[in-house]
PDB file of N, CA and C in Angstrom:
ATOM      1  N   UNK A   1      23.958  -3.700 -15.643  1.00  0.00           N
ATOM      2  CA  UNK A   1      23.012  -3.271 -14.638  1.00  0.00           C
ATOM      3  C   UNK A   1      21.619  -3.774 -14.970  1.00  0.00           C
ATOM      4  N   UNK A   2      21.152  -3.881 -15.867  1.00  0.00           N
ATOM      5  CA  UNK A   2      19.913  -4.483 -16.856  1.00  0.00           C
ATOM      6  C   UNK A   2      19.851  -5.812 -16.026  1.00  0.00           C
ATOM      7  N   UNK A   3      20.862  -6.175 -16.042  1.00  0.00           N
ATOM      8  CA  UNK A   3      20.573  -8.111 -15.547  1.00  0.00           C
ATOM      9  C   UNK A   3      20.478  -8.377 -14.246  1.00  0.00           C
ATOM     10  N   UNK A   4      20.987  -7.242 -13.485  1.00  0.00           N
ATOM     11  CA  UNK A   4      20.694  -7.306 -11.703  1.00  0.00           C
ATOM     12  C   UNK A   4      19.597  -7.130 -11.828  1.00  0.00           C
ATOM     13  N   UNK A   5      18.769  -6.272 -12.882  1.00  0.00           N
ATOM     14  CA  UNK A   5      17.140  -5.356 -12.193  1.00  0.00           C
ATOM     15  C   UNK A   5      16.421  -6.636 -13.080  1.00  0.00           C
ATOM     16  N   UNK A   6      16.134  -7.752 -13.557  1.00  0.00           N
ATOM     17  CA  UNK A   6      15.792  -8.247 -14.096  1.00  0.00           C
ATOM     18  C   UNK A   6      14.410  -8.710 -14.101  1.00  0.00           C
ATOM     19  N   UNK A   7      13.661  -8.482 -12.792  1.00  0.00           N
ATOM     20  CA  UNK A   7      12.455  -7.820 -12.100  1.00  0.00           C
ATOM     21  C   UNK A   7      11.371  -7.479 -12.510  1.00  0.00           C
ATOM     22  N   UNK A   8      12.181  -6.185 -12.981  1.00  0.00           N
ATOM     23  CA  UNK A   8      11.482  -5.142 -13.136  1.00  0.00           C
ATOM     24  C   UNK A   8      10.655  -5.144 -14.676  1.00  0.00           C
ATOM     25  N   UNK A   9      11.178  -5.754 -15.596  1.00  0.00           N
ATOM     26  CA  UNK A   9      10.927  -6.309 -17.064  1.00  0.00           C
ATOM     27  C   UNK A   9      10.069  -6.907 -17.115  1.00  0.00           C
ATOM     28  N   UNK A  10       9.711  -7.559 -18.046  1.00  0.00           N
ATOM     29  CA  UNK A  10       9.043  -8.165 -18.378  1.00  0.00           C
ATOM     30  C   UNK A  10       9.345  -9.876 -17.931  1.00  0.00           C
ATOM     31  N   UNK A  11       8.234 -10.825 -18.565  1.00  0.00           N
ATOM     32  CA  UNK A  11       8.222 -12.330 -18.390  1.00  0.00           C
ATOM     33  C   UNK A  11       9.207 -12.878 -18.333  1.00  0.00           C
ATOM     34  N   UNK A  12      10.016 -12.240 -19.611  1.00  0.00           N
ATOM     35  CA  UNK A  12      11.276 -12.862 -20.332  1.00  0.00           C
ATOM     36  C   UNK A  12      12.787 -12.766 -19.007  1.00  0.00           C
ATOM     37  N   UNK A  13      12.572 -11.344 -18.490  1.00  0.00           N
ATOM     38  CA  UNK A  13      13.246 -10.910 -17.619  1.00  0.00           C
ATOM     39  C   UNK A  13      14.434 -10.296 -18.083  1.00  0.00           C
ATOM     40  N   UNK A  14      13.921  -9.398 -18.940  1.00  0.00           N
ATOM     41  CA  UNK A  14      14.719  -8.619 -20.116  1.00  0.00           C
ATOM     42  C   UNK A  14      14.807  -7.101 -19.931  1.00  0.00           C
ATOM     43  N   UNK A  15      15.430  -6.614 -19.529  1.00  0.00           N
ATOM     44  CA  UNK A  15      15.283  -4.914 -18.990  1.00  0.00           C
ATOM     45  C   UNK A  15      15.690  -4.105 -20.024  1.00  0.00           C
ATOM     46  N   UNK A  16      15.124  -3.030 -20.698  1.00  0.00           N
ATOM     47  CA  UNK A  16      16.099  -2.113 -21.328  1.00  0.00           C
ATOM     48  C   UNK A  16      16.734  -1.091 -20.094  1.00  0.00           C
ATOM     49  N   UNK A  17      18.157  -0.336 -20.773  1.00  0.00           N
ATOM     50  CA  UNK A  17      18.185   0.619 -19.925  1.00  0.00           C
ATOM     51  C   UNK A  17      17.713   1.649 -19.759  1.00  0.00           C
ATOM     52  N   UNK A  18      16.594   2.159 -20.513  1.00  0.00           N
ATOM     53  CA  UNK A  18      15.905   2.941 -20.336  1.00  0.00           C
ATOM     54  C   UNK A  18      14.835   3.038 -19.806  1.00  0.00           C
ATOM     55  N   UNK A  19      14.260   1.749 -19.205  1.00  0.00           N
ATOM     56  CA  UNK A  19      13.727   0.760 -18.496  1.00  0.00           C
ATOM     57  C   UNK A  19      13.645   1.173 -17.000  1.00  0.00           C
ATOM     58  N   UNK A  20      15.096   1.232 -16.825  1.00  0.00           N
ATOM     59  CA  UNK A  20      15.664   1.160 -15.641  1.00  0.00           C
ATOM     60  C   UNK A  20      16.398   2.385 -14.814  1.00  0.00           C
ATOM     61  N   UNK A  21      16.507   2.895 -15.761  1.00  0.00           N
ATOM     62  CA  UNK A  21      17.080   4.595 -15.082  1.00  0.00           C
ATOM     63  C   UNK A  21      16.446   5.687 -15.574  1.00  0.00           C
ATOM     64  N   UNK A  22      16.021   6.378 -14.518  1.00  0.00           N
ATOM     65  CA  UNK A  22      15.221   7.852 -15.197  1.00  0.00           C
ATOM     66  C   UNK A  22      15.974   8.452 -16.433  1.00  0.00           C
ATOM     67  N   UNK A  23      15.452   9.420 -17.094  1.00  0.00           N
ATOM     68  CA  UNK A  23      16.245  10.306 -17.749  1.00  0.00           C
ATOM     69  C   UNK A  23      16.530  11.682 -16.898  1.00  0.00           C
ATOM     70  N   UNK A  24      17.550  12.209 -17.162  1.00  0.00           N
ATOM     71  CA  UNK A  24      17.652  13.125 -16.257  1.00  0.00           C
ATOM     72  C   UNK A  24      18.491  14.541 -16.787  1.00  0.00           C
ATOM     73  N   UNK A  25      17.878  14.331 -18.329  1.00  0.00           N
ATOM     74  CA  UNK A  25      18.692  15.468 -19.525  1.00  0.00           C
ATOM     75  C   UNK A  25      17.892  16.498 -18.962  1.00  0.00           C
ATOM     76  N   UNK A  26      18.612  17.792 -18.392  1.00  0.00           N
ATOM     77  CA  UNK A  26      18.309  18.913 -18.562  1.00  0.00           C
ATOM     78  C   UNK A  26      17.367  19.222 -17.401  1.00  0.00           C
ATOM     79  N   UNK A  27      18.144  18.456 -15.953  1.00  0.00           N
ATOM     80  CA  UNK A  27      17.582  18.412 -14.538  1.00  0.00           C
ATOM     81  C   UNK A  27      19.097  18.658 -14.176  1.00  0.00           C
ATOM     82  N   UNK A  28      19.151  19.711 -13.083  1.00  0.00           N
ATOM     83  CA  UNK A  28      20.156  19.990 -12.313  1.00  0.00           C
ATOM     84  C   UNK A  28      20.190  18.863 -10.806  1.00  0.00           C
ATOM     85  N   UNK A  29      21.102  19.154 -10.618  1.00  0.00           N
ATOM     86  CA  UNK A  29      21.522  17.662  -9.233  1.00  0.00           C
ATOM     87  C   UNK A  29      21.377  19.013  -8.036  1.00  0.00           C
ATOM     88  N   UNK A  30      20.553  18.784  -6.817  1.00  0.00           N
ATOM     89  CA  UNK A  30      20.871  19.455  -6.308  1.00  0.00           C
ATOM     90  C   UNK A  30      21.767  19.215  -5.288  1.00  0.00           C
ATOM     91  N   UNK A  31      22.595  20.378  -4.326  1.00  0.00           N
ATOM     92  CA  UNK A  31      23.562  20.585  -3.603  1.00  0.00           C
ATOM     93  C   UNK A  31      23.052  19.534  -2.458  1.00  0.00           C
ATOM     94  N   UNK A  32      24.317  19.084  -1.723  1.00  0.00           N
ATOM     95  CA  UNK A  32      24.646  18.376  -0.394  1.00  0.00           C
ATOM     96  C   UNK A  32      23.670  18.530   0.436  1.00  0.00           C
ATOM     97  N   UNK A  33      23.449  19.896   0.586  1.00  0.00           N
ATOM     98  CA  UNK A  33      23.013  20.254   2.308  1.00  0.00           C
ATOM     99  C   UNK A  33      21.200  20.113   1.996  1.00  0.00           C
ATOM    100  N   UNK A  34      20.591  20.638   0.390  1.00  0.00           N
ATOM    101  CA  UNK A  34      19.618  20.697   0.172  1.00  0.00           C
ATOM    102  C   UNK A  34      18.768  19.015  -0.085  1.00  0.00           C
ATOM    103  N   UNK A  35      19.847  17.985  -0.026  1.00  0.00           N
ATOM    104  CA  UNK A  35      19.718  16.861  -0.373  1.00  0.00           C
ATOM    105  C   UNK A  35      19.376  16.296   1.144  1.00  0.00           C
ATOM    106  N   UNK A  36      20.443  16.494   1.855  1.00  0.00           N
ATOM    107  CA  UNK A  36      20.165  16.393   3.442  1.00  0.00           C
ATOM    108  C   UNK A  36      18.858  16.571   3.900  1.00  0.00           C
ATOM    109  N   UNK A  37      19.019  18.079   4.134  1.00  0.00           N
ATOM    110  CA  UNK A  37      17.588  18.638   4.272  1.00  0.00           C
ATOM    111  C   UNK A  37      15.994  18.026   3.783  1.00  0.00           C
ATOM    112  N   UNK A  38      16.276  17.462   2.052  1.00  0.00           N
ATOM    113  CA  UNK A  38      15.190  16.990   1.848  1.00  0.00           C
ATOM    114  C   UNK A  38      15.007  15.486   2.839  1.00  0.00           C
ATOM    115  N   UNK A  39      15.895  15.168   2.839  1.00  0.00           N
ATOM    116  CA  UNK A  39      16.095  13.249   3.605  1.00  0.00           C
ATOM    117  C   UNK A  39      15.659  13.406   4.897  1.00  0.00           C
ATOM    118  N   UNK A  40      15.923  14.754   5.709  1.00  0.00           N
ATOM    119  CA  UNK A  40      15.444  14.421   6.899  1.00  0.00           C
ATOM    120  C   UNK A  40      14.035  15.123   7.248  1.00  0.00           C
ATOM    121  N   UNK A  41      13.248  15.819   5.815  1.00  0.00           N
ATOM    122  CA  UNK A  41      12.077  16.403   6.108  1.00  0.00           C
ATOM    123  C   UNK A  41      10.825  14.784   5.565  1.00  0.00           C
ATOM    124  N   UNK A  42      12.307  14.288   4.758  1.00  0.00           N
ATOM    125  CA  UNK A  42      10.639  12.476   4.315  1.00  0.00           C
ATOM    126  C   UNK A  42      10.739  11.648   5.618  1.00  0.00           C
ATOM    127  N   UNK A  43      12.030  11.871   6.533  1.00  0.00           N
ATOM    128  CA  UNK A  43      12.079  10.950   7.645  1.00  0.00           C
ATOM    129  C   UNK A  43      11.030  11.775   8.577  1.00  0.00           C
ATOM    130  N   UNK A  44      11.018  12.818   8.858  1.00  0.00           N
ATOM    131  CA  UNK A  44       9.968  13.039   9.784  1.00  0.00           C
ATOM    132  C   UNK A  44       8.169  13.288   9.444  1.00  0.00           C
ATOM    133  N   UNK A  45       8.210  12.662   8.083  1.00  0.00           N
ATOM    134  CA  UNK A  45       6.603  12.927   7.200  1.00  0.00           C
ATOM    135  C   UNK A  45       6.663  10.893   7.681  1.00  0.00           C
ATOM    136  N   UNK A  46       7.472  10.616   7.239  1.00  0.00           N
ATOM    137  CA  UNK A  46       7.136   9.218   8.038  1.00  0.00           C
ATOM    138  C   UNK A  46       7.130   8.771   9.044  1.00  0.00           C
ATOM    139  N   UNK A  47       7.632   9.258   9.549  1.00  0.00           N
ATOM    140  CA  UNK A  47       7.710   8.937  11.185  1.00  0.00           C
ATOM    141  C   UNK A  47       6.171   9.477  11.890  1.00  0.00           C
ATOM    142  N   UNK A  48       5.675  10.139  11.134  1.00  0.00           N
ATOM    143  CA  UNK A  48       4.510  10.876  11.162  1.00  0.00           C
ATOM    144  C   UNK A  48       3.133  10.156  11.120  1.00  0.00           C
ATOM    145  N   UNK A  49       4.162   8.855   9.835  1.00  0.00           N
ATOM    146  CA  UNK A  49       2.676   8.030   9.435  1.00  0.00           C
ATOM    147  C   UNK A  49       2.793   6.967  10.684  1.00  0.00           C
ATOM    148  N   UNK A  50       3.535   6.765  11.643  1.00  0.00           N
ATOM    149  CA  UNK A  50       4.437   5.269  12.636  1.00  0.00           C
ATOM    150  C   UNK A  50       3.031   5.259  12.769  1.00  0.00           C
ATOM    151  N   UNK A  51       2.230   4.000  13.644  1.00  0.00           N
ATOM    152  CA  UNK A  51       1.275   4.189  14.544  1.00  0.00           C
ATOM    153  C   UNK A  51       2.141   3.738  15.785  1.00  0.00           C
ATOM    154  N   UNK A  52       2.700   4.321  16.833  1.00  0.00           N
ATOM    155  CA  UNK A  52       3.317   4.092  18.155  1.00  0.00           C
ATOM    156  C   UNK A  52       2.400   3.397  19.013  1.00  0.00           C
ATOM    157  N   UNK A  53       3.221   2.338  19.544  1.00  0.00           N
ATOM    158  CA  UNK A  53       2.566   1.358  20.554  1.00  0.00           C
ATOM    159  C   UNK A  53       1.797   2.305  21.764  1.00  0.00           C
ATOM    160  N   UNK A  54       0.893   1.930  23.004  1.00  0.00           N
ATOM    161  CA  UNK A  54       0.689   2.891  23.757  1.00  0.00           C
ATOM    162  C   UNK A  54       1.414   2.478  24.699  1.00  0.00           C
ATOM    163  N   UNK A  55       1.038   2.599  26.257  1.00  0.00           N
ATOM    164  CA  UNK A  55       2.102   2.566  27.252  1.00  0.00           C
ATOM    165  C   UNK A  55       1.980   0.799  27.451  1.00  0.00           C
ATOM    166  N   UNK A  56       0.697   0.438  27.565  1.00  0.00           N
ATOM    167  CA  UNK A  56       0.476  -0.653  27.736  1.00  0.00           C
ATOM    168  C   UNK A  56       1.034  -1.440  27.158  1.00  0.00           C
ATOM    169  N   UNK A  57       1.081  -1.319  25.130  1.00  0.00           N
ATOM    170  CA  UNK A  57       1.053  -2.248  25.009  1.00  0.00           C
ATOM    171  C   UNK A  57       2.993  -2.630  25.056  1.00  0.00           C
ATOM    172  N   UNK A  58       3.447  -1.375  24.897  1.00  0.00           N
ATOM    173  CA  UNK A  58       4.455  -1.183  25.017  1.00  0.00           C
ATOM    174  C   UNK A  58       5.183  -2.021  26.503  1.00  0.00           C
ATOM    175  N   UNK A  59       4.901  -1.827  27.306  1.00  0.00           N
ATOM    176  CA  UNK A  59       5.489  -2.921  28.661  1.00  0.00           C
ATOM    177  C   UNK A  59       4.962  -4.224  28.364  1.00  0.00           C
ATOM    178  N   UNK A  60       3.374  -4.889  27.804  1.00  0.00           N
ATOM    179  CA  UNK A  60       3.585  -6.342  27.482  1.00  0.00           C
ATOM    180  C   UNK A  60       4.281  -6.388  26.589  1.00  0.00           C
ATOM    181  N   UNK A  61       5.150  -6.035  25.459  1.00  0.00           N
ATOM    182  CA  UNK A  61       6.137  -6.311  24.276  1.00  0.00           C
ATOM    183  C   UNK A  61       6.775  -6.511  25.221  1.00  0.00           C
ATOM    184  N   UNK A  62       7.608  -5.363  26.198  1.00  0.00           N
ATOM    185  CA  UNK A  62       8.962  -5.392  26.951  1.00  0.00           C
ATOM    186  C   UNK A  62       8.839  -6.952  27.837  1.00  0.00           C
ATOM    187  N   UNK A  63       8.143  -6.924  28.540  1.00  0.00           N
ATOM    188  CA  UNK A  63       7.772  -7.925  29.197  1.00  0.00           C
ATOM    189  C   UNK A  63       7.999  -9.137  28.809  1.00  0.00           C
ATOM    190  N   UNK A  64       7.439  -9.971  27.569  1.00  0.00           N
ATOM    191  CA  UNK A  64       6.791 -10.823  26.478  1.00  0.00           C
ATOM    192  C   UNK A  64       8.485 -11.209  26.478  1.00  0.00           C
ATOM    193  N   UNK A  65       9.464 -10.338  25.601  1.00  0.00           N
ATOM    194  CA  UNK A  65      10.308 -10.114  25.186  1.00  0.00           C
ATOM    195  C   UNK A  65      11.711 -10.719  26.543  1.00  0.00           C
ATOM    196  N   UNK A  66      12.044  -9.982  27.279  1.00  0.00           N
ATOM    197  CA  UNK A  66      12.471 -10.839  28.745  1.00  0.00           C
ATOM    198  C   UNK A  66      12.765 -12.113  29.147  1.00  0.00           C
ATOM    199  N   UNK A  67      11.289 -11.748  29.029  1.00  0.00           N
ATOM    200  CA  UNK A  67      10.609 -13.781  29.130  1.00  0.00           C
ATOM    201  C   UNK A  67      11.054 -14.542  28.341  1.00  0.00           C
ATOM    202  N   UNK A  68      11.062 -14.356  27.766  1.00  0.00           N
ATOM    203  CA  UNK A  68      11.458 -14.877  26.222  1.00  0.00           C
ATOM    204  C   UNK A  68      13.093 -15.250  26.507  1.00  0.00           C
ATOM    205  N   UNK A  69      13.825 -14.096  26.779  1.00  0.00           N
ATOM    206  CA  UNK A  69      15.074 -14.232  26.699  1.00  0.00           C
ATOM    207  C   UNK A  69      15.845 -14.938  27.525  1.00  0.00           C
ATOM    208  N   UNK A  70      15.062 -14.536  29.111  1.00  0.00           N
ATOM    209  CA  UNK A  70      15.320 -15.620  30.304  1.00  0.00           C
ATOM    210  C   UNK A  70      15.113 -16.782  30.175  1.00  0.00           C
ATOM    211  N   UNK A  71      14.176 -17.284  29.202  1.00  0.00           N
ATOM    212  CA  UNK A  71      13.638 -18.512  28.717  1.00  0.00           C
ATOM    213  C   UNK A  71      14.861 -19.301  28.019  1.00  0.00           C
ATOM    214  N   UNK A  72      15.419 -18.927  27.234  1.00  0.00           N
ATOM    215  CA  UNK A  72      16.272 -19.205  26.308  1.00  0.00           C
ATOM    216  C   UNK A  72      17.592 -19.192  26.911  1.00  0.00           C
ATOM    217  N   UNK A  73      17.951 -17.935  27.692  1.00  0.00           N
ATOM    218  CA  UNK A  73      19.481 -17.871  28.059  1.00  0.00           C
ATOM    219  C   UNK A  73      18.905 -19.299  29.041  1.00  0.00           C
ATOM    220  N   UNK A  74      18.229 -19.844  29.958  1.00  0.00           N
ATOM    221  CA  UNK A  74      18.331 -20.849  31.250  1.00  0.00           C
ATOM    222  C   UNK A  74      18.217 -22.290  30.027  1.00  0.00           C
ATOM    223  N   UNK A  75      17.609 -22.326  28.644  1.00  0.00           N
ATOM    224  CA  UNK A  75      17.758 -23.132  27.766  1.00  0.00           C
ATOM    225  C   UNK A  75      19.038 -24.039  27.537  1.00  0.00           C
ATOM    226  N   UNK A  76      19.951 -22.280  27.019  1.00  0.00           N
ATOM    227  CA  UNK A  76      21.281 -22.264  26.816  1.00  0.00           C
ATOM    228  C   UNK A  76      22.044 -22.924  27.665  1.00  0.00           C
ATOM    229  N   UNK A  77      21.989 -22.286  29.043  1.00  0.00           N
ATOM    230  CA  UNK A  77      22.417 -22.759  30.505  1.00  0.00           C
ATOM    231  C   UNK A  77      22.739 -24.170  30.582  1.00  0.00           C
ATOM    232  N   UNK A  78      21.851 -24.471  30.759  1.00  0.00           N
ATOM    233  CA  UNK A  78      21.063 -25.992  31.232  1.00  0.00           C
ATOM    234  C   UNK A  78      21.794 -27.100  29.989  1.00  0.00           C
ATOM    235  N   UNK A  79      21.845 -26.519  28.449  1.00  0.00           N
ATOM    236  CA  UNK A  79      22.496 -27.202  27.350  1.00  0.00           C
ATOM    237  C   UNK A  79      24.156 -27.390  27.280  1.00  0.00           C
ATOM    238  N   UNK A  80      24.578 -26.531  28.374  1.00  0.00           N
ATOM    239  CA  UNK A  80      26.074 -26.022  28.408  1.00  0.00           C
ATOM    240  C   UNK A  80      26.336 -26.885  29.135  1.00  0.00           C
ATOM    241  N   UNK A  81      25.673 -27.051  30.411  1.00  0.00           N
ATOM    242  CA  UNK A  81      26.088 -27.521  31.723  1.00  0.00           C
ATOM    243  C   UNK A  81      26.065 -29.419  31.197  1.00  0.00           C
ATOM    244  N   UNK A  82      25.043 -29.522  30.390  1.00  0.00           N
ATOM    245  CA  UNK A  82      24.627 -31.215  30.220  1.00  0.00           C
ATOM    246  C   UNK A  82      25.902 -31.198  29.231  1.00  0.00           C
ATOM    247  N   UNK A  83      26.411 -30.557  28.553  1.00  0.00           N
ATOM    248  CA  UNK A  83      27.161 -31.265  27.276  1.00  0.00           C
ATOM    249  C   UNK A  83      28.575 -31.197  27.951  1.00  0.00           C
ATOM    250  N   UNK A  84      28.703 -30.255  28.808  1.00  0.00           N
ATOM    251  CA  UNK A  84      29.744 -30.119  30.062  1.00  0.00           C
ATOM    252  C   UNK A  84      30.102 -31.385  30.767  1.00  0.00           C
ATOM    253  N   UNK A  85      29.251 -31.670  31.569  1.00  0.00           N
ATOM    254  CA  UNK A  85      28.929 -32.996  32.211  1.00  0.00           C
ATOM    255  C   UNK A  85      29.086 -34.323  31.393  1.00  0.00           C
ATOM    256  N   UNK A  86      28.917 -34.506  30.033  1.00  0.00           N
ATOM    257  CA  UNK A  86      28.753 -35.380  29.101  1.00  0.00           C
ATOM    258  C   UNK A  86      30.107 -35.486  29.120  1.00  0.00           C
ATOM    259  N   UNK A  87      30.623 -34.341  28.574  1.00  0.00           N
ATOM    260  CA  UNK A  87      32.314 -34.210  28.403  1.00  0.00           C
ATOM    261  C   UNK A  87      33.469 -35.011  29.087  1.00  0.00           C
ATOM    262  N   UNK A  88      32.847 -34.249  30.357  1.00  0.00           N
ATOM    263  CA  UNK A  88      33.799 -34.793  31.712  1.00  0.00           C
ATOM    264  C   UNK A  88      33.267 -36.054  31.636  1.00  0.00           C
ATOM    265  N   UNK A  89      32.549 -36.686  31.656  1.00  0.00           N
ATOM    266  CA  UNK A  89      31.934 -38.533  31.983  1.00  0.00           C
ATOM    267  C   UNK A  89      32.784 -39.126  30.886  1.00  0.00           C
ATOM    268  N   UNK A  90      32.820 -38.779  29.885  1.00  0.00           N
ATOM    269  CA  UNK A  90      33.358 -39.086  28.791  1.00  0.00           C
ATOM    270  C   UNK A  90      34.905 -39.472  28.447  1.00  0.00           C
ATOM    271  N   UNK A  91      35.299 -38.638  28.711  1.00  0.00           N
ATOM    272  CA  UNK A  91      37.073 -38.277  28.450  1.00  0.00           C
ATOM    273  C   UNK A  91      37.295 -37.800  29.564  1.00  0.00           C
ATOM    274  N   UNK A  92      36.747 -37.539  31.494  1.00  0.00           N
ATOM    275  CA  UNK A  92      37.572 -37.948  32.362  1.00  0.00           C
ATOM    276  C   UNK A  92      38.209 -36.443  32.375  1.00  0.00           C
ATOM    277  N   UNK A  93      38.773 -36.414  33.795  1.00  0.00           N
ATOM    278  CA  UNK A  93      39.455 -35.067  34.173  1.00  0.00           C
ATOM    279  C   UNK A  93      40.546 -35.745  34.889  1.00  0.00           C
TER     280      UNK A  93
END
């Protein structure tokens, strides 16, 4: 495990394992549900920090985004249809 985290060490890229894993002599593990509980009280302290788009800018993303895609799928289109056409000229139906 030392040589995956190799990182975290020094120059050399030399980890001890003590380095690398807390100690955890004489700490109890806590239960399932209290583990849960903690996971979904840091998800909503972060979600806390989001800065959320506003309405605006939120429809030019949506917008931007579309465009974008219509752009690309008629790209696609247009690349299908020519290599299509190439095909058939080619090797004939």
């Amino acid at each position: 495990m030392a040589e995956a985290l190799a990182w975290v060490g020094d120059e050399r890229g030399e980890v001890s394992e003590s380095e690398v894993l807390p100690s955890i002599e004489g700490e109890t593990r806590k239960g399932l549900f209290s583990r849960a509980r903690a996971f979904l009280h840091d998800i909503s302290v972060e979600l806390r920090k989001v800065i959320w788009p506003t309405r605006r800018e939120l429809s030019v993303y949506t917008t931007v985004v579309i465009i974008f895609l219509l752009f690309i799928t008629a790209f696609i289109t247009l690349l299908d249809f020519g290599f299509g056409q190439i095909t058939l000229f080619l090797f004939g139906s």
